[in-house]
PDB file of N, CA and C in Angstrom:
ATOM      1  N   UNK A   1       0.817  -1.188   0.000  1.00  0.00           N
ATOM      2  CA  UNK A   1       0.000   0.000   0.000  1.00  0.00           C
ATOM      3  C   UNK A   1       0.865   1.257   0.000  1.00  0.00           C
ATOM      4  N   UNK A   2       2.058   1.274   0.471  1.00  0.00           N
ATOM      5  CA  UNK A   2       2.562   2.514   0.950  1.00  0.00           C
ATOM      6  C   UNK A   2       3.291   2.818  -0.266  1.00  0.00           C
ATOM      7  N   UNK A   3       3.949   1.551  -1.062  1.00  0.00           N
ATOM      8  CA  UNK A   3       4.557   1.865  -1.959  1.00  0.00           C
ATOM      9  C   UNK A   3       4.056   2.487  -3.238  1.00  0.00           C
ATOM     10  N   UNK A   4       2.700   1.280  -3.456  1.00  0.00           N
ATOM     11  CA  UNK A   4       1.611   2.328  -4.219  1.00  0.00           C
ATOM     12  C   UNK A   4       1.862   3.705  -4.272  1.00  0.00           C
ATOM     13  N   UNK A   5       1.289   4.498  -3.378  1.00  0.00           N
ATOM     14  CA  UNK A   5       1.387   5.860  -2.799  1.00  0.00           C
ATOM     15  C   UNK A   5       2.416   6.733  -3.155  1.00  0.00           C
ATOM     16  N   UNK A   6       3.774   6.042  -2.999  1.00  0.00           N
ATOM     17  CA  UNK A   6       5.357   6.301  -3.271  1.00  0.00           C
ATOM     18  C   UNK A   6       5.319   6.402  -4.304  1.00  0.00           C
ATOM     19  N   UNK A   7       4.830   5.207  -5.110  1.00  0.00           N
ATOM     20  CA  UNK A   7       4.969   5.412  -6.291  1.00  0.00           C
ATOM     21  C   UNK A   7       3.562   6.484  -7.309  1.00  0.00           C
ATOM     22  N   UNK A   8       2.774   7.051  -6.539  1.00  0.00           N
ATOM     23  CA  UNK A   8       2.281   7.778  -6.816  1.00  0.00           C
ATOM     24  C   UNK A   8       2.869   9.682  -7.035  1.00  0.00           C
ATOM     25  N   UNK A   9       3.207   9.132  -5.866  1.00  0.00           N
ATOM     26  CA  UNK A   9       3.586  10.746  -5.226  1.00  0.00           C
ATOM     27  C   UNK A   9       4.961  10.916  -6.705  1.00  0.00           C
ATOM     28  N   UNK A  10       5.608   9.893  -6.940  1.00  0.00           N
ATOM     29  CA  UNK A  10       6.768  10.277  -7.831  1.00  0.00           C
ATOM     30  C   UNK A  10       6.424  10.578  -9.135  1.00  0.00           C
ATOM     31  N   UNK A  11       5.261   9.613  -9.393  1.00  0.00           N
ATOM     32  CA  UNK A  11       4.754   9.882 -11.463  1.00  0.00           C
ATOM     33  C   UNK A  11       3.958  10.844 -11.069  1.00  0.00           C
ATOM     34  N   UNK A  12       3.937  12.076  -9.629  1.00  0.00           N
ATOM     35  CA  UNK A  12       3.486  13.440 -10.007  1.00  0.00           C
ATOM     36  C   UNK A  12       4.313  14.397  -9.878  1.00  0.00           C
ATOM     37  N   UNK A  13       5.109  13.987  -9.112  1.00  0.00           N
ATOM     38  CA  UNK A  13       6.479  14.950  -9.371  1.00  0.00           C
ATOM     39  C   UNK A  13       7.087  14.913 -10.413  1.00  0.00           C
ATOM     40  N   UNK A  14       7.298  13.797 -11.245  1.00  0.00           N
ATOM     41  CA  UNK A  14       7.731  13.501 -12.631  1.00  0.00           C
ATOM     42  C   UNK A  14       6.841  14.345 -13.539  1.00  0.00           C
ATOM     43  N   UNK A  15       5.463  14.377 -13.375  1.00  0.00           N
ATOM     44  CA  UNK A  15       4.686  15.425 -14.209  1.00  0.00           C
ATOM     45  C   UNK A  15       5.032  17.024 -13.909  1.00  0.00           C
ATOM     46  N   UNK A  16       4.721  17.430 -12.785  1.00  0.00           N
ATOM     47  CA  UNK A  16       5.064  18.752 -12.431  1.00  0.00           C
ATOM     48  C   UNK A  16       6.532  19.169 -12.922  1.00  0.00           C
ATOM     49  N   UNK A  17       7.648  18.399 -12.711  1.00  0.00           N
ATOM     50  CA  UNK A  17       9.030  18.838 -13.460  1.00  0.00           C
ATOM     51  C   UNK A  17       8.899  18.450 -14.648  1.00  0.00           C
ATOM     52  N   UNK A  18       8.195  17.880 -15.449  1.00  0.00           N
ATOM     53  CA  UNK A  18       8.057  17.752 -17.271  1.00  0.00           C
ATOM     54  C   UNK A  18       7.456  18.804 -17.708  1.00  0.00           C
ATOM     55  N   UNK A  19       6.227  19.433 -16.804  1.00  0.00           N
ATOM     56  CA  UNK A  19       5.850  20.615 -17.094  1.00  0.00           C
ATOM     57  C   UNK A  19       6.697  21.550 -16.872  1.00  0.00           C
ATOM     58  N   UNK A  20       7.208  22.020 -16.263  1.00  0.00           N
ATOM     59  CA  UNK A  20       8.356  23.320 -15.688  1.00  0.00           C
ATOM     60  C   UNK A  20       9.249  22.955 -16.489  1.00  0.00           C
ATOM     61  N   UNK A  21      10.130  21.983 -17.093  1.00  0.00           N
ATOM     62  CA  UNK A  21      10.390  22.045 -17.729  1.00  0.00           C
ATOM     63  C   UNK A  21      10.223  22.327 -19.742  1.00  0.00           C
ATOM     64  N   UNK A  22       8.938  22.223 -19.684  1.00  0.00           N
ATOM     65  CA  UNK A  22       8.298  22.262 -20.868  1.00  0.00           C
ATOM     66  C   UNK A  22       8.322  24.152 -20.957  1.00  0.00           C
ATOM     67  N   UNK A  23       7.743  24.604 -20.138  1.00  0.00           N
ATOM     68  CA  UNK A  23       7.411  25.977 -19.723  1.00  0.00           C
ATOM     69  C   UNK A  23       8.559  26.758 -19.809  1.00  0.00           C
ATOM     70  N   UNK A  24       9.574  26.038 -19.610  1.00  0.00           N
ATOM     71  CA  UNK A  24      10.969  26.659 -18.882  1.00  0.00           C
ATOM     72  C   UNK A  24      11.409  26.959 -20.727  1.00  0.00           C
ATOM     73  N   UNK A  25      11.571  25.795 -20.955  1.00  0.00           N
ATOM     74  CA  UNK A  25      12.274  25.556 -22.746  1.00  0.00           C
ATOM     75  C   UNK A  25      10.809  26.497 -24.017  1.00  0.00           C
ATOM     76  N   UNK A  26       9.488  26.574 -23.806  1.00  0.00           N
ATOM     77  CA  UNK A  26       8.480  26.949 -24.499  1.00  0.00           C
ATOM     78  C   UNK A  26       8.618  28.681 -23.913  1.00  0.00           C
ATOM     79  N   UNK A  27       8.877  29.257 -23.138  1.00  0.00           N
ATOM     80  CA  UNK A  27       8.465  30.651 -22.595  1.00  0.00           C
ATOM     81  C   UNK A  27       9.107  31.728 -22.618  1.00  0.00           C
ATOM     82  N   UNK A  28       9.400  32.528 -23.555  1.00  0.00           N
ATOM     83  CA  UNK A  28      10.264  33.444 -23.671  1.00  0.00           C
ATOM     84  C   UNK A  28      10.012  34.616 -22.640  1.00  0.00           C
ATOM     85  N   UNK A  29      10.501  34.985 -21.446  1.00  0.00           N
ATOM     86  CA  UNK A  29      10.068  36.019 -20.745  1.00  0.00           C
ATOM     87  C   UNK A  29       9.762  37.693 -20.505  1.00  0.00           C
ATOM     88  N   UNK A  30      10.615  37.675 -22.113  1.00  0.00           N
ATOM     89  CA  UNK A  30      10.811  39.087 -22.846  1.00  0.00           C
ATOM     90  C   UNK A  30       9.513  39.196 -23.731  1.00  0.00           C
ATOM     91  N   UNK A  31       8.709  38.252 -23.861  1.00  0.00           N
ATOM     92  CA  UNK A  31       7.657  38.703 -24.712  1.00  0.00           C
ATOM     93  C   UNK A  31       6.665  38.307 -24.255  1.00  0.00           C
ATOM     94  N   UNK A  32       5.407  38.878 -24.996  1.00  0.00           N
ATOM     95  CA  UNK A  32       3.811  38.047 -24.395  1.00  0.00           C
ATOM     96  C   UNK A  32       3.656  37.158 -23.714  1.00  0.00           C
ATOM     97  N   UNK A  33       3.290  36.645 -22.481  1.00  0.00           N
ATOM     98  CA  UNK A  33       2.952  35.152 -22.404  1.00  0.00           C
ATOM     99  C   UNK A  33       1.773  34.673 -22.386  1.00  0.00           C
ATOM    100  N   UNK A  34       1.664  33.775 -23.223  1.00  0.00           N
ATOM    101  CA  UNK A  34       0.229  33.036 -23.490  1.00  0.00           C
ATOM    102  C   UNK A  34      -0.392  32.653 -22.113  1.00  0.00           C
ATOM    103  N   UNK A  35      -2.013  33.027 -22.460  1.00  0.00           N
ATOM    104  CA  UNK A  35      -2.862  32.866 -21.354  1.00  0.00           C
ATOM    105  C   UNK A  35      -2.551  31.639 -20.734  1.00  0.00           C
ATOM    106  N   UNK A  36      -2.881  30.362 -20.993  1.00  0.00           N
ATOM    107  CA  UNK A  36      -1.930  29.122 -20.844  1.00  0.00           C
ATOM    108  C   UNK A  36      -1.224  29.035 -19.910  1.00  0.00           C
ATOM    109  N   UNK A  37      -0.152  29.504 -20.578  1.00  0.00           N
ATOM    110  CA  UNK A  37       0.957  29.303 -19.739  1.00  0.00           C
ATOM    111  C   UNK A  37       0.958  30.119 -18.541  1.00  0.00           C
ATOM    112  N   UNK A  38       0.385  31.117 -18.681  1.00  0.00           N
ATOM    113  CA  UNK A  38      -0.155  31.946 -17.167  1.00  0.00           C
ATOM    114  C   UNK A  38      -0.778  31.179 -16.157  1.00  0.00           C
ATOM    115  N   UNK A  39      -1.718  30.823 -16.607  1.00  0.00           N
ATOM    116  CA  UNK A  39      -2.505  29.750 -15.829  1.00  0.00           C
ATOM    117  C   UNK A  39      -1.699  28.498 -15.393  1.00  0.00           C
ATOM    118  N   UNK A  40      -0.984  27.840 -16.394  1.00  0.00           N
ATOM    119  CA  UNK A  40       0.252  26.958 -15.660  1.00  0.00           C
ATOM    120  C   UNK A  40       0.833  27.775 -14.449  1.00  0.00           C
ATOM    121  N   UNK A  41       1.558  28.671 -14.923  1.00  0.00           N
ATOM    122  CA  UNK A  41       2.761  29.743 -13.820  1.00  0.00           C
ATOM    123  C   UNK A  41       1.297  29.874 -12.421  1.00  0.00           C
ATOM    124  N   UNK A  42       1.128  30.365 -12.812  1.00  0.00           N
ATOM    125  CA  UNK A  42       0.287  30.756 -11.566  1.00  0.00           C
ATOM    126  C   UNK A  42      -0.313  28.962 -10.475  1.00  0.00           C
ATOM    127  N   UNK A  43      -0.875  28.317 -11.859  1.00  0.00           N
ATOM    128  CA  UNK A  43      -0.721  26.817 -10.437  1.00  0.00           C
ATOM    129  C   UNK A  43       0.178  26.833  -9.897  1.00  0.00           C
ATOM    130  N   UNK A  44       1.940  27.145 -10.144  1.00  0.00           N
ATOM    131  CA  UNK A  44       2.644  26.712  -9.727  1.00  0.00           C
ATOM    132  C   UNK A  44       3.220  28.294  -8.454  1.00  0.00           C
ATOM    133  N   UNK A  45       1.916  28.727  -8.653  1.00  0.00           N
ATOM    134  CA  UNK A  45       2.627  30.149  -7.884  1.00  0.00           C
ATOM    135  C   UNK A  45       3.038  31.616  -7.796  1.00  0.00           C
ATOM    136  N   UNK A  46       3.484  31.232  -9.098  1.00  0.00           N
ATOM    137  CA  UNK A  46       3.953  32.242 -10.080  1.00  0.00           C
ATOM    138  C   UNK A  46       3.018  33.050 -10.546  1.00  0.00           C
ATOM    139  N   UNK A  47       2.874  34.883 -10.288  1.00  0.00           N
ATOM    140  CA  UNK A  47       1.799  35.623 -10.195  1.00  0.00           C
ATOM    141  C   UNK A  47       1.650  37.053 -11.057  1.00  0.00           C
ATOM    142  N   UNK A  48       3.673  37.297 -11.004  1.00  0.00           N
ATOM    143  CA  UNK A  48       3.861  38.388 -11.450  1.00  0.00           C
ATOM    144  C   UNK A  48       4.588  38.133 -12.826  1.00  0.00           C
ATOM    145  N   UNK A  49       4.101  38.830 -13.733  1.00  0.00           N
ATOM    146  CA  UNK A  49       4.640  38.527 -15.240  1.00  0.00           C
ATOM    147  C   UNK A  49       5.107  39.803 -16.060  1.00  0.00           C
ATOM    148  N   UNK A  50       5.337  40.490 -15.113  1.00  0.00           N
ATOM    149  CA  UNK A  50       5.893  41.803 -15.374  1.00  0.00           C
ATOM    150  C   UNK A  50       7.304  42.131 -15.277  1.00  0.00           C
ATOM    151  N   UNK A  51       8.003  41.235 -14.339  1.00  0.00           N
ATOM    152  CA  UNK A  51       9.793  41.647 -14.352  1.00  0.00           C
ATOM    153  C   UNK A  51      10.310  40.162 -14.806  1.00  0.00           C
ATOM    154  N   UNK A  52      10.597  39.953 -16.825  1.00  0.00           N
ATOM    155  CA  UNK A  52      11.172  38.364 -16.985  1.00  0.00           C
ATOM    156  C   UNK A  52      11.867  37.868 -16.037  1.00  0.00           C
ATOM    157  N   UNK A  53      13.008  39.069 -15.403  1.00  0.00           N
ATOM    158  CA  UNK A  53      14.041  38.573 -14.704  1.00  0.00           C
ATOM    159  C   UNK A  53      13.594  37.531 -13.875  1.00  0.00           C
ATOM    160  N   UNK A  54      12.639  38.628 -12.900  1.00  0.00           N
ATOM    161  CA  UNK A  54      12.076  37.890 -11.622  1.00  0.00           C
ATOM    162  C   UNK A  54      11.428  36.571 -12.202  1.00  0.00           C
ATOM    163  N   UNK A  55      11.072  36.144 -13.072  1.00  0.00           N
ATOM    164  CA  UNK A  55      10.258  35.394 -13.625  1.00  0.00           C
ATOM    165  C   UNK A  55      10.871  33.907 -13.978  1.00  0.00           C
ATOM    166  N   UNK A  56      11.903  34.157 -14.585  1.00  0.00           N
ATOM    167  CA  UNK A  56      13.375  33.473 -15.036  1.00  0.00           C
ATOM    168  C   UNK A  56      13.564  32.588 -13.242  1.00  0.00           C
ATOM    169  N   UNK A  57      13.941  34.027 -12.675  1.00  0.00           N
ATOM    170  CA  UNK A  57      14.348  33.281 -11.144  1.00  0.00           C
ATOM    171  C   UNK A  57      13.249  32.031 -10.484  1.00  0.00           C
ATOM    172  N   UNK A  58      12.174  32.873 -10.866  1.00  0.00           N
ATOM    173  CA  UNK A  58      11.143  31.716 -10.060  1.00  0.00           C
ATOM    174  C   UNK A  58      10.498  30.626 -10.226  1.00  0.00           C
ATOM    175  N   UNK A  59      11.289  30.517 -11.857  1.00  0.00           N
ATOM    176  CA  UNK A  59      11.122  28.913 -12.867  1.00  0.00           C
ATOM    177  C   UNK A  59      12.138  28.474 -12.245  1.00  0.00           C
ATOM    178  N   UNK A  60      13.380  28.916 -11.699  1.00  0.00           N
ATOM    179  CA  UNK A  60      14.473  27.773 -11.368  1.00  0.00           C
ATOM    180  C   UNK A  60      14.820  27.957 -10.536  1.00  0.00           C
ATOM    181  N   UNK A  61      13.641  28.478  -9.273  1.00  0.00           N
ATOM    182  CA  UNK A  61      13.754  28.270  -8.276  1.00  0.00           C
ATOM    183  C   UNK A  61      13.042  27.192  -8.027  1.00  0.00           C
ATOM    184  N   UNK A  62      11.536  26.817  -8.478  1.00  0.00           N
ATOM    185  CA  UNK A  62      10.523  25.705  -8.888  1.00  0.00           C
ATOM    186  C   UNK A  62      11.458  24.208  -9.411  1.00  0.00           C
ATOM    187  N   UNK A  63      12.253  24.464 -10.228  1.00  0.00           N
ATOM    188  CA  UNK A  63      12.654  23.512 -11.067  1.00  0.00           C
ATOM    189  C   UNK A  63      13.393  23.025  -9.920  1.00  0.00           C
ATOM    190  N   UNK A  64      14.590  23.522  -9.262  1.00  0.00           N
ATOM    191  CA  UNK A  64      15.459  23.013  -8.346  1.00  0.00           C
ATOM    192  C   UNK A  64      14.673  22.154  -6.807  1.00  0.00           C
ATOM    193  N   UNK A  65      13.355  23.082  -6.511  1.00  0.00           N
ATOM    194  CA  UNK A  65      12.556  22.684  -5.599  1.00  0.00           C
ATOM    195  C   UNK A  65      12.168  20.990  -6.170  1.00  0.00           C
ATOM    196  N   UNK A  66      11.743  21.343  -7.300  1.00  0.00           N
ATOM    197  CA  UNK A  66      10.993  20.057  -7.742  1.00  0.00           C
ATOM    198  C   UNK A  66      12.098  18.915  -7.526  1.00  0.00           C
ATOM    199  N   UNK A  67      13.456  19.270  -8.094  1.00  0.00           N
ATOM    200  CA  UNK A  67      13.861  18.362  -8.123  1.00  0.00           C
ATOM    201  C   UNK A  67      14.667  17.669  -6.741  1.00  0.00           C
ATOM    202  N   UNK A  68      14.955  18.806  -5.859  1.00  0.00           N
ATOM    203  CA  UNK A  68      15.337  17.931  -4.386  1.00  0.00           C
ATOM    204  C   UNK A  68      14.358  17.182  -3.899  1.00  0.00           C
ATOM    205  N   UNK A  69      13.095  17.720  -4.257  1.00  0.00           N
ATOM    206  CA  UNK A  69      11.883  16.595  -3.570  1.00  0.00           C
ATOM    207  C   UNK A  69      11.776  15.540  -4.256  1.00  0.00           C
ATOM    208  N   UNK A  70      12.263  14.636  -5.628  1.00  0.00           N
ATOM    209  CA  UNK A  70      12.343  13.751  -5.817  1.00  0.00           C
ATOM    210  C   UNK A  70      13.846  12.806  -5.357  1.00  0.00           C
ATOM    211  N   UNK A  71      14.469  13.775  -4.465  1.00  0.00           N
ATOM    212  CA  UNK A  71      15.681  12.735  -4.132  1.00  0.00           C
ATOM    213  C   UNK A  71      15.711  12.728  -2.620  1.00  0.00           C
TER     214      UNK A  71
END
């Protein structure tokens, strides 16, 4: 049972970092961003789409998060 679970919890962390990564490689932060992908950013937190910089930072701050929680 528990492993079930384990192995749950991982093929969704595996989704959430395929997405951030998808987002990360698809999102240019210097230009428009598609409604979409807003709505992605924002599930993940992400609110302000006004400074790329800041924006840049808080995809790989996500990405790095994501990925210590799978190890």
């Amino acid at each position: 049972m528990i492993f079930s679970y384990m192995e749950k919890i991982t093929n969704e962390n595996d989704e959430k970092k395929a997405i951030l990564r998808k987002i990360c490689k698809d999102l240019d932060p210097f230009s428009p961003i598609p409604e979409e992908s807003k709505k992605i950013l924002e599930y993940f937190g992400i609110k302000d789409f006004s400074n790329p910089f800041l924006l840049t930072k808080d995809l790989l701050l996500l990405l790095e998060k994501e990925s210590a929680e799978k190890h």
